[in-house]
Protein backbone atom coordinates (compact mmCIF):
# COMPACT_ATOMS: atom_id res chain seq x y z
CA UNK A 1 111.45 60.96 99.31
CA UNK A 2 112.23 61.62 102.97
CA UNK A 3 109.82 63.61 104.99
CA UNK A 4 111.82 65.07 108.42
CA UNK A 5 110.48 66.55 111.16
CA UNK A 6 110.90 70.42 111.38
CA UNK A 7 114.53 71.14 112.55
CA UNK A 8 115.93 67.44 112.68
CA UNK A 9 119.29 68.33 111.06
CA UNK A 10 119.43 71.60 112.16
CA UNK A 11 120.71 71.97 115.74
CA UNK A 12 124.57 71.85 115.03
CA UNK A 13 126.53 74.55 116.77
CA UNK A 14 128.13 76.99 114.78
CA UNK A 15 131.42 77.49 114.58
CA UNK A 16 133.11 80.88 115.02
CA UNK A 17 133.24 83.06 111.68
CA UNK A 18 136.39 83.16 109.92
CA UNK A 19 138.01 80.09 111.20
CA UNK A 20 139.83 78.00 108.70
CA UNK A 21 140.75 74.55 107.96
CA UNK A 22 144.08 73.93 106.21
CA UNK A 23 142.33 72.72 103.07
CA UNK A 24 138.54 74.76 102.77
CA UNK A 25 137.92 78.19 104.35
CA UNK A 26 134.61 80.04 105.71
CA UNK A 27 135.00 83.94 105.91
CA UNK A 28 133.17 87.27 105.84
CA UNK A 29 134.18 89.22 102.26
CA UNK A 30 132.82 91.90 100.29
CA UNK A 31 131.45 91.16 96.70
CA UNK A 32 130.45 93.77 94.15
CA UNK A 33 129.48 96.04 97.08
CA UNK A 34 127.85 93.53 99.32
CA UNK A 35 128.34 91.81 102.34
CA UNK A 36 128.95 88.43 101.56
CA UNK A 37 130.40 84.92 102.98
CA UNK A 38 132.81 83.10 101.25
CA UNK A 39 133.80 79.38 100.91
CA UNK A 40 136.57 77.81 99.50
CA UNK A 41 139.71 75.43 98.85
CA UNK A 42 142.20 75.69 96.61
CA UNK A 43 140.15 74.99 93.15
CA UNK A 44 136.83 76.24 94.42
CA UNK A 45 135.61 79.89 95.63
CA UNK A 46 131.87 79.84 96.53
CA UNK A 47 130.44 83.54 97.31
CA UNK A 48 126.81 83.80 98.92
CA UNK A 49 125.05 86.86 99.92
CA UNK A 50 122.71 85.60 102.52
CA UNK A 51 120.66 89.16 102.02
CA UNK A 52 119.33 88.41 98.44
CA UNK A 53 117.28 85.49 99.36
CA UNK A 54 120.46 83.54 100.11
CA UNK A 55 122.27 83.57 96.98
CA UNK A 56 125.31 81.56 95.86
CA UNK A 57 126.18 85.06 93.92
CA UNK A 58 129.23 83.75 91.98
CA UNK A 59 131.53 80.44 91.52
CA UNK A 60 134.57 80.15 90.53
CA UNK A 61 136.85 77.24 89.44
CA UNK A 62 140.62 77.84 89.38
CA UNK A 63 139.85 81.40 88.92
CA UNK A 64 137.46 80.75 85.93
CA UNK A 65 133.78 82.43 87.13
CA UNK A 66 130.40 80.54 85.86
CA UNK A 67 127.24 82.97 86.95
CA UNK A 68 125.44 85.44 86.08
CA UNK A 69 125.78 88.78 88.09
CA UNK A 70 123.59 91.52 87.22
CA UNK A 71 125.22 94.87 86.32
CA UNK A 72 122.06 96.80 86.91
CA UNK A 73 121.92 95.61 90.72
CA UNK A 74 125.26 94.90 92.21
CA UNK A 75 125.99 96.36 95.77
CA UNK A 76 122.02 97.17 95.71
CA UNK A 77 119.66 95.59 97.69
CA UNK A 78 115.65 96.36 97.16
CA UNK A 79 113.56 94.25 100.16
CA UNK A 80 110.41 92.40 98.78
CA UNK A 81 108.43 95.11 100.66
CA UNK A 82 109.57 97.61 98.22
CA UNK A 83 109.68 95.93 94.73
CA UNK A 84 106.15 96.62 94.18
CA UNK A 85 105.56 93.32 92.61
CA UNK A 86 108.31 93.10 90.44
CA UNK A 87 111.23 90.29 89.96
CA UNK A 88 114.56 92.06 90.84
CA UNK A 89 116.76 89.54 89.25
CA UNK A 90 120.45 89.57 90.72
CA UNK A 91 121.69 86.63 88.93
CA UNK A 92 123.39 84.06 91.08
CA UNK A 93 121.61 80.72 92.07
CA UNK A 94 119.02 80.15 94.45
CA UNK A 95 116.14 77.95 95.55
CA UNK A 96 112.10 78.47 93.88
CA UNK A 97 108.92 76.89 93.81
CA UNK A 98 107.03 75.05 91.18
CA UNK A 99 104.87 74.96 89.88
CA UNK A 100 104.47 78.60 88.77
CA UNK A 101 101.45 79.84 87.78
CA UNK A 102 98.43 82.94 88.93
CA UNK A 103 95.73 80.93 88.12
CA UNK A 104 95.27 79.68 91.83
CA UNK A 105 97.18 79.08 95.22
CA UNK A 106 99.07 76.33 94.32
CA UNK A 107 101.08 77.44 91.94
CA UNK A 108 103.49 80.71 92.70
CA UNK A 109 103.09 83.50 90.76
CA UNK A 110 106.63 84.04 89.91
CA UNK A 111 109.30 85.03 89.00
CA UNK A 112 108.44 87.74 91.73
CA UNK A 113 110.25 89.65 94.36
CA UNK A 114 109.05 88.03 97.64
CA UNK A 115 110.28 86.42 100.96
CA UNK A 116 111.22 83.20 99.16
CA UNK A 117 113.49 84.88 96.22
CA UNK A 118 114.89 88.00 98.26
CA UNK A 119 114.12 87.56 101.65
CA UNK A 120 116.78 88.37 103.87
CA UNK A 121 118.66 84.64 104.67
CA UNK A 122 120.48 83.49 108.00
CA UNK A 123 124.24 82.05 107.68
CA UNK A 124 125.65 79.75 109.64
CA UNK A 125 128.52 77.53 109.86
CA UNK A 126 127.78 74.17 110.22
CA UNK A 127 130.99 72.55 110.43
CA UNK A 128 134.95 73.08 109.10
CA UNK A 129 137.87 70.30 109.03
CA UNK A 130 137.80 67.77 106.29
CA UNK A 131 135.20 69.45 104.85
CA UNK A 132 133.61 72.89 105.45
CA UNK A 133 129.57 72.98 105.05
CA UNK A 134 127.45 76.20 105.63
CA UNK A 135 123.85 76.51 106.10
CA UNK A 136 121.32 79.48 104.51
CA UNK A 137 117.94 79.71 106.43
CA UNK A 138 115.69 81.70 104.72
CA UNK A 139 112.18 82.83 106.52
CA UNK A 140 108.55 81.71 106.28
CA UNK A 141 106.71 82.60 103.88
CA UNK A 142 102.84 83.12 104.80
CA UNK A 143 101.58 82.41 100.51
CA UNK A 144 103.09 79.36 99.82
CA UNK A 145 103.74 78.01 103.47
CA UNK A 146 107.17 77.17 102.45
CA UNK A 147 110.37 77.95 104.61
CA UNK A 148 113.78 77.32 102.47
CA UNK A 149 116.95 76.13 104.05
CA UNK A 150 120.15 75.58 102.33
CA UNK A 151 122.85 73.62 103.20
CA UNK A 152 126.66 73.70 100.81
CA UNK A 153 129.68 71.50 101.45
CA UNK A 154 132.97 71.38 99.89
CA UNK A 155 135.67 69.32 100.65
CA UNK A 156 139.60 70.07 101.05
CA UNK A 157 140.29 69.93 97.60
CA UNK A 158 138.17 68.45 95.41
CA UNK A 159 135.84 70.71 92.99
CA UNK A 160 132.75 69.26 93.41
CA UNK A 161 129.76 70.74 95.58
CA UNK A 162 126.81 69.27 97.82
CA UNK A 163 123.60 71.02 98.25
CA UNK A 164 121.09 69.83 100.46
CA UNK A 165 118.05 72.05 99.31
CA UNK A 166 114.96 71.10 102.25
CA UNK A 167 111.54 73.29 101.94
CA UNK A 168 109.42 73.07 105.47
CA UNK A 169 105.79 73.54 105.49
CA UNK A 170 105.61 76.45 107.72
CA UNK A 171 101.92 76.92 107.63
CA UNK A 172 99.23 75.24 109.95
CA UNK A 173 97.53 73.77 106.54
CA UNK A 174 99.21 70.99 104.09
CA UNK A 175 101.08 72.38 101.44
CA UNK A 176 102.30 70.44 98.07
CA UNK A 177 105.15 71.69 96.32
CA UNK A 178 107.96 70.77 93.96
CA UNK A 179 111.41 72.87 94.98
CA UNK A 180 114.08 73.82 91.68
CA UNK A 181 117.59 74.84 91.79
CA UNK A 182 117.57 77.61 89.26
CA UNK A 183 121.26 78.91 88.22
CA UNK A 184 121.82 81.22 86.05
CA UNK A 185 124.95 81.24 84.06
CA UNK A 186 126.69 83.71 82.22
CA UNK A 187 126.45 83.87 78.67
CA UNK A 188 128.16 86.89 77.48
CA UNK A 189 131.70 86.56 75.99
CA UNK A 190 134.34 87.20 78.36
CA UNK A 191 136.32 89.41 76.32
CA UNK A 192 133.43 91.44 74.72
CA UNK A 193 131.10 91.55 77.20
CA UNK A 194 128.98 93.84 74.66
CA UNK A 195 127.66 90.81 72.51
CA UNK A 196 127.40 86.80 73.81
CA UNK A 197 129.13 83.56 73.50
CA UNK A 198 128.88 82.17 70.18
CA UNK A 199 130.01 78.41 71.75
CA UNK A 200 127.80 77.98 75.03
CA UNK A 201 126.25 74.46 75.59
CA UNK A 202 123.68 72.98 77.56
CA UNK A 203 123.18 69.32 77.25
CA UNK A 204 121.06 66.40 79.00
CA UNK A 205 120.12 63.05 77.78
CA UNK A 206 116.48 62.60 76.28
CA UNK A 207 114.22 60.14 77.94
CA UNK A 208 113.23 57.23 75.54
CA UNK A 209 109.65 57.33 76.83
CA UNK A 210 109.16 61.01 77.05
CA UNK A 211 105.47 62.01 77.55
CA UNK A 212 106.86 65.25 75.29
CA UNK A 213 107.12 64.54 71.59
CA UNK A 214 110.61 64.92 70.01
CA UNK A 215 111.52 64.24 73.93
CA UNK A 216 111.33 67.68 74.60
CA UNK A 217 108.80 70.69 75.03
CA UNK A 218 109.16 74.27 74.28
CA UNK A 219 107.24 76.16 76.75
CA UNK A 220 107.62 79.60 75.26
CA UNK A 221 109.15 81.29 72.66
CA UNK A 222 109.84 79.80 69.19
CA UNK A 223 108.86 75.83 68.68
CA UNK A 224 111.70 75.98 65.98
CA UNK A 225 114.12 77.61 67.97
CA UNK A 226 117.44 76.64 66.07
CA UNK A 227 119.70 76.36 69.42
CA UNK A 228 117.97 72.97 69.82
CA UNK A 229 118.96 69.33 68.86
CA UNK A 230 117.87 66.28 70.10
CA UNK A 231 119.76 63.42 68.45
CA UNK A 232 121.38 60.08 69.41
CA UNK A 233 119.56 60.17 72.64
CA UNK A 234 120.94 63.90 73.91
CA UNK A 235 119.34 67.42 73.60
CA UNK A 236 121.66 69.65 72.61
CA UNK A 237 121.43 73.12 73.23
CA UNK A 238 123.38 75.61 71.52
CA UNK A 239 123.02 79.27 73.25
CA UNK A 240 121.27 81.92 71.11
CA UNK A 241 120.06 85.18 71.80
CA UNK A 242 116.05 84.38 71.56
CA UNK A 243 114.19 84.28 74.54
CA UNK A 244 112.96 80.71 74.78
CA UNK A 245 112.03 78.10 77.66
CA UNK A 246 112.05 73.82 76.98
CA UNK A 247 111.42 71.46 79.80
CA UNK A 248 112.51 67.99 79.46
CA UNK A 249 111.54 64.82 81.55
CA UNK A 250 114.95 63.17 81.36
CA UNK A 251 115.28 60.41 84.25
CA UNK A 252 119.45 60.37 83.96
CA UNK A 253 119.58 62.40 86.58
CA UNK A 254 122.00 64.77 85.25
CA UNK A 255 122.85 68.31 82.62
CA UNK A 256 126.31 69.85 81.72
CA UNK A 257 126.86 73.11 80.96
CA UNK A 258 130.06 73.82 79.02
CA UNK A 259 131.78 77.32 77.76
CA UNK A 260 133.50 75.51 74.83
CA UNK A 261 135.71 78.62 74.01
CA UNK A 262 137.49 77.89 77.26
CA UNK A 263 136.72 74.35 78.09
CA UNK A 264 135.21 74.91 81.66
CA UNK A 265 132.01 72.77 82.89
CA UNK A 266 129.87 71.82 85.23
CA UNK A 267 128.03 68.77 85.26
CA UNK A 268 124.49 69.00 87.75
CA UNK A 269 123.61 65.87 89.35
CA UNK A 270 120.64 64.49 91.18
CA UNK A 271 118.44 61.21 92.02
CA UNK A 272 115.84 60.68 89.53
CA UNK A 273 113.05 59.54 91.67
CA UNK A 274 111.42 56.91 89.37
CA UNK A 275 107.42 56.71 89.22
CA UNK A 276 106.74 60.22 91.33
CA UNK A 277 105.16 62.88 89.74
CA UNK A 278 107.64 65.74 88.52
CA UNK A 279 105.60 69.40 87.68
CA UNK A 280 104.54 69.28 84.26
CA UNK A 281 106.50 65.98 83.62
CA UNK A 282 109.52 68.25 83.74
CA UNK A 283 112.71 67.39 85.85
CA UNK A 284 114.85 69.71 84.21
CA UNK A 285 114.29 73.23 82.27
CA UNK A 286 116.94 75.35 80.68
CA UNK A 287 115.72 78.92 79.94
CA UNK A 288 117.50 81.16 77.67
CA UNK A 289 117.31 85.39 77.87
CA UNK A 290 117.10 86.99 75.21
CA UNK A 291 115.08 89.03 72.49
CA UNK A 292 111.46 88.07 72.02
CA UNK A 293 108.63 88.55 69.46
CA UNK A 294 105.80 90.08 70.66
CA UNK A 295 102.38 91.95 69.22
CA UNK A 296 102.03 95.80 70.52
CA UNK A 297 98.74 97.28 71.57
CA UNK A 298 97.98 98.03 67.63
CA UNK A 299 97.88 93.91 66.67
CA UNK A 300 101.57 94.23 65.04
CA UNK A 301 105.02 92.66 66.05
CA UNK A 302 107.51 94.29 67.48
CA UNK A 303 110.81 92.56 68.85
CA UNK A 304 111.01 92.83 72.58
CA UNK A 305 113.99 93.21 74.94
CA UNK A 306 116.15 93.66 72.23
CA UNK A 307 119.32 95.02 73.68
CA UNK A 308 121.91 93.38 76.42
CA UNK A 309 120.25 96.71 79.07
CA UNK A 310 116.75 95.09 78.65
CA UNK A 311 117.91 91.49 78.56
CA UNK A 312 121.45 90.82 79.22
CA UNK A 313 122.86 87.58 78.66
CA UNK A 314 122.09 84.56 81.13
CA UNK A 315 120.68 81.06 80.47
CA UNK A 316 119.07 79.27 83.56
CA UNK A 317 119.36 75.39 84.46
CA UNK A 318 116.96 74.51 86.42
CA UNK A 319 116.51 70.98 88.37
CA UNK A 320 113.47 70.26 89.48
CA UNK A 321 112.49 67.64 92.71
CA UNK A 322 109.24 66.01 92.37
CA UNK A 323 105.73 67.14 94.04
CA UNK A 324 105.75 66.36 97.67
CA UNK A 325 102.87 66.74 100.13
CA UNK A 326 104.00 67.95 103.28
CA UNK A 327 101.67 68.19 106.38
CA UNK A 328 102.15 71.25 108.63
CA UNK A 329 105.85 71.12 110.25
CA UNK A 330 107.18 68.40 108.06
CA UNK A 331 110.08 68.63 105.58
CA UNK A 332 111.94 67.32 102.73
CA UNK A 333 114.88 66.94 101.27
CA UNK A 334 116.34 67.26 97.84
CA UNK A 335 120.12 66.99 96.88
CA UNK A 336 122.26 68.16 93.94
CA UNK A 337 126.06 68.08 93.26
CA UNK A 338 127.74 70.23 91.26
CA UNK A 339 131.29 68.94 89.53
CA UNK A 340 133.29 71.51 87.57
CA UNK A 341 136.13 70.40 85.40
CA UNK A 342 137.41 71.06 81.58
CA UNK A 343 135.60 68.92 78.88
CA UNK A 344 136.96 67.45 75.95
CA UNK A 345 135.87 68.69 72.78
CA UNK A 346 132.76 66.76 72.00
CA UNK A 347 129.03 66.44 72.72
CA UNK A 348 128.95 64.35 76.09
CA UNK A 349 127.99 60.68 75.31
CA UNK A 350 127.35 60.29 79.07
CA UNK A 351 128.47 60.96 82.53
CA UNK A 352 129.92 58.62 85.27
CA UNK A 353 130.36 59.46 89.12
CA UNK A 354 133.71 59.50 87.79
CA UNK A 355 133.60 61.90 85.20
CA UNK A 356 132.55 63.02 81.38
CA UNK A 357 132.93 60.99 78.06
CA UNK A 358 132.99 62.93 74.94
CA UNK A 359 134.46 60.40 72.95
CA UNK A 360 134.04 56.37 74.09
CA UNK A 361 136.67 54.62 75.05
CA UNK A 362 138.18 51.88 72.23
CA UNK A 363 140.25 48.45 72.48
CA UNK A 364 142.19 47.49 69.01
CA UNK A 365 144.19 44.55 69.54
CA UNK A 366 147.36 43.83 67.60
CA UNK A 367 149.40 41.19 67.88
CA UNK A 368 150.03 40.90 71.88
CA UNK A 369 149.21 44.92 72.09
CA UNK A 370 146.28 46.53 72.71
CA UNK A 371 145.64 50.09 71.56
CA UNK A 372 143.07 52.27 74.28
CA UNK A 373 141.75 55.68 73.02
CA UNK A 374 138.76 58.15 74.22
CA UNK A 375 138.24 61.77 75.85
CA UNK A 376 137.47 62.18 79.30
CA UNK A 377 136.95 65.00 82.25
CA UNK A 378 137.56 63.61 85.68
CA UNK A 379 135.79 65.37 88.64
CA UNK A 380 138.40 64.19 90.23
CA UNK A 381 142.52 64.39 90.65
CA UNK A 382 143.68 61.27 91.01
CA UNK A 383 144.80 58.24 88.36
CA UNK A 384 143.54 56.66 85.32
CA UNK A 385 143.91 52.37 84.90
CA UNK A 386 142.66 50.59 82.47
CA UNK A 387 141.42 47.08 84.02
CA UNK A 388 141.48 44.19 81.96
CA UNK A 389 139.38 41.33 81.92
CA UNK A 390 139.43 37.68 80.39
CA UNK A 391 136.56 36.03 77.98
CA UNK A 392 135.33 34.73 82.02
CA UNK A 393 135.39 37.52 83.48
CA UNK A 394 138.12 37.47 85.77
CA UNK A 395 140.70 40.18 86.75
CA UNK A 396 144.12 40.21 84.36
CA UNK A 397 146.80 42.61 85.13
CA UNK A 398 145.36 46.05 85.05
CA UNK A 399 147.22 49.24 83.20
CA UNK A 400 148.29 52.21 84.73
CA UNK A 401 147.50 55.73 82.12
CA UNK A 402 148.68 58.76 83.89
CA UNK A 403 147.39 61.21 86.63
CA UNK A 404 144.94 62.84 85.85
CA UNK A 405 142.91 66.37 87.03
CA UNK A 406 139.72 68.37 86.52
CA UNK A 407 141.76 70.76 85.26
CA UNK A 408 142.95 69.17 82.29
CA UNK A 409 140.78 67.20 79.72
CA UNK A 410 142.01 63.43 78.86
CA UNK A 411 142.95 61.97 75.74
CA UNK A 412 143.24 58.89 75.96
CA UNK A 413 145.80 57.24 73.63
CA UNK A 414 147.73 54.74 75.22
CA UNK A 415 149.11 51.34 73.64
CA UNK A 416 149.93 48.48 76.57
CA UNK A 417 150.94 44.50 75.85
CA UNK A 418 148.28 42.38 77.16
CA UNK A 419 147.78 38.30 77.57
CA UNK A 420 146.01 36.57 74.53
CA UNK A 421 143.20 36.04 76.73
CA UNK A 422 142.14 39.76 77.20
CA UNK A 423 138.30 40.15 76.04
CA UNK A 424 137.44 43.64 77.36
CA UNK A 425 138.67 46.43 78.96
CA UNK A 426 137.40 49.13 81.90
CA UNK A 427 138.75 52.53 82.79
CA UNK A 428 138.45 53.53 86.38
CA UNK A 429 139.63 56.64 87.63
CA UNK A 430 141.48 56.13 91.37
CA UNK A 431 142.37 57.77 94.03
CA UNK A 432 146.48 58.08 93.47
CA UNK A 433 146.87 58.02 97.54
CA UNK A 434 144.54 55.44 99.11
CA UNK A 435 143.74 53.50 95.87
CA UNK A 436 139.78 53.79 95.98
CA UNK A 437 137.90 53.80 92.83
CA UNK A 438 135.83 56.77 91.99
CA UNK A 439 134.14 54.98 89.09
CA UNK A 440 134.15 53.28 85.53
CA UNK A 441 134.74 56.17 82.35
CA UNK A 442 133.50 53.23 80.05
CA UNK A 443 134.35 49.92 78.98
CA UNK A 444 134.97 48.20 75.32
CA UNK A 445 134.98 44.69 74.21
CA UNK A 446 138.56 44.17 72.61
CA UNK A 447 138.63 43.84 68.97
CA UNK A 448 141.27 43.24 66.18
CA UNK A 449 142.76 45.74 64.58
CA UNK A 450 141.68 45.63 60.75
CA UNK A 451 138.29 43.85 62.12
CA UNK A 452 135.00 45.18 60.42
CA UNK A 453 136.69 47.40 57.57
């Protein structure tokens, strides 16, 4: 954890609005009736609306959108000062505190309309060339003592995103706080928006020594919720329409969301600080909308938010940093990276800086050939090799697959001849211009073909 001194990082000079770089953009737009700033390259369209508490609105990934706008508030904008207490939820993604709670002061009594969640947000651009990044300053607010600032950074052309989320004690007392990404994507089926996706998945791996039993905990709403799974080491989350919330304490460091009617992901990435304390255990939380079971003021049940007008569809993923004391004017740091890509068909069996494996990679040797299969997303274009290595360890000559792109799953099926003393293979994923390696998508010993059956 890194504790900086209030506004170390923060004196760049803008640049002037609406310049461009030849491979990311910044520039004013208007989206669904607001003012908004918009960053992109050519995979990648980021849209924030610095007004509603600095919201990344919507995403998009070669045209394919991921959140969650709300139909009942687009182009509207209600200031805390007038919500009355309520949670005006506009969708998008955004920046809260945890832990929540009303039993005290240190936990924030949300989800609530205040200067943290729709406070009006500076932009700024921070820099454009190689790669664009924007900052989102949000301002102080007196109940918490928290100040947000946001700061989002795309490159020329890869679709991946940095966020460099830092919360600044902004009171004159010392504050302790945990700060969450919360996203909400869209659930609802893109060509009947009327009812929901029948194939949305969430999925993160299970910690072995979860302080939750089963690995994970269901908050609220039903304990035998059937869009849960937790097998082979992943939790599994199929989307339903029940209203339901499950934390889990998973220390990979990582959950994919996938529309598997389509194929588009994102995988959400971030340090899993080993040994700190995490808010309720929980480093990650997906929450799912929906209808919900409830007793009415006559003791019987009735079935609450029943219809998309009440509750439309959304599920949130939520990342969570762990609790950090801050004395008065100090701040901290927490970063996330978003990669978006098409995924194989398949539950992921893990994630690499280099990409997603739904299916592990193989080595069959027969005779002097050897036989490579598995399915793979790249965050990434560049080219697959397969290196191969000798009973020692040393280097033999490695295999060139095929370029490769987030844009297109992998399936991996390629037979190469090989020397007699290949023991075990790697695939790497490199960069096709300068050659540098972006990362292993798994490794196999080699076996014979026929061997085990």
């Amino acid at each position: 954890m890194s504790l900086l001194p209030l506004g170390i990082g923060l004196l760049l000079a803008a640049a002037s609005p609406g310049a461009n770089t030849p491979g990311c953009r910044i520039a004013p737009t208007s989206f669904e009736g607001w003012s908004a700033q918009e960053l992109s390259n050519s995979r990648l369209r980021l849209t924030f609306v610095p007004q509603l508490g600095g919201r990344l609105m919507q995403l998009t990934f070669d045209g394919h959108p991921f959140l969650f706008v709300n139909p009942k508030y687009k182009g509207r904008y209600i200031p805390p000062s007038e919500a009355k207490g309520n949670w005006i939820n506009y969708g998008g993604d955004k920046l809260w505190p945890m832990p929540e709670g009303r039993g005290d002061d240190q936990h924030w009594p949300g989800p609530v309309s205040d200067v943290l969640d729709d406070g009006e947000y500076d932009f700024h651009i921070v820099s454009q060339g190689d790669t664009c990044t924007v900052r989102l300053q949000g301002p102080a607010d007196p109940d918490t003592g928290l100040q947000y600032t946001r700061e989002v950074t795309i490159d020329s052309m890869a679709p991946e995103i940095s966020f460099r989320a830092v919360m600044t004690n902004a009171s004159r007392h010392p504050i302790r706080w945990s700060i969450q990404s919360v996203t909400q994507y869209d659930t609802a089926d893109q060509q009947r928006p009327e009812t929901y996706n029948r194939n949305f998945w969430a999925f993160a791996p299970l910690n072995a020594s979860s302080a939750y039993f089963g690995g994970y905990h269901v908050r609220s709403g039903l304990a035998d919720d059937p869009s849960y799974s937790a097998k082979d080491g992943m939790f599994s989350l199929h989307w339903t329409y029940l209203e339901n919330e499950v934390w889990l304490d998973s220390t990979a460091g990582w959950l994919a969301v996938v529309d598997s009617d389509s194929g588009y992901g994102i995988v959400e990435r971030t340090k899993y600080a080993a040994g700190a304390e995490y808010p309720g255990n929980a480093s990650l939380i997906f929450y799912k909308n929906g209808a919900a079971l409830e007793l009415d003021d006559r003791g019987m049940p009735v079935v609450r938010s029943s219809t998309v007008s009440d509750a439309p569809f959304y599920m949130e993923a939520e990342i969570n940093s762990p609790m950090v004391s801050l004395p008065p004017g100090q701040s901290y740091s927490f970063d996330t990276r978003w990669s978006m890509l098409r995924v194989p068909v398949g539950e992921p069996k893990g994630v690499s800086s280099a990409g997603v494996i739904t299916r592990s990679v193989t080595a069959i040797r027969s005779g002097a050939s050897i036989h490579v299969t598995g399915a793979l997303g790249v965050f990434f274009p560049g080219e697959l090799i397969v290196r191969v290595f000798d009973e020692k360890g040393a280097e033999l000559t490695p295999e060139s697959v095929a370029r490769v792109s987030p844009a297109t799953p992998v399936d991996l099926d390629r037979t190469f001849t090989a020397s007699a003393t290949a023991r075990r293979i790697a695939v790497h994923l490199v960069n096709a211009q300068d050659r540098s390696d972006y990362g292993s998508l798994g490794e196999a010993q080699i076996t014979d073909a026929g061997a085990g059956s």
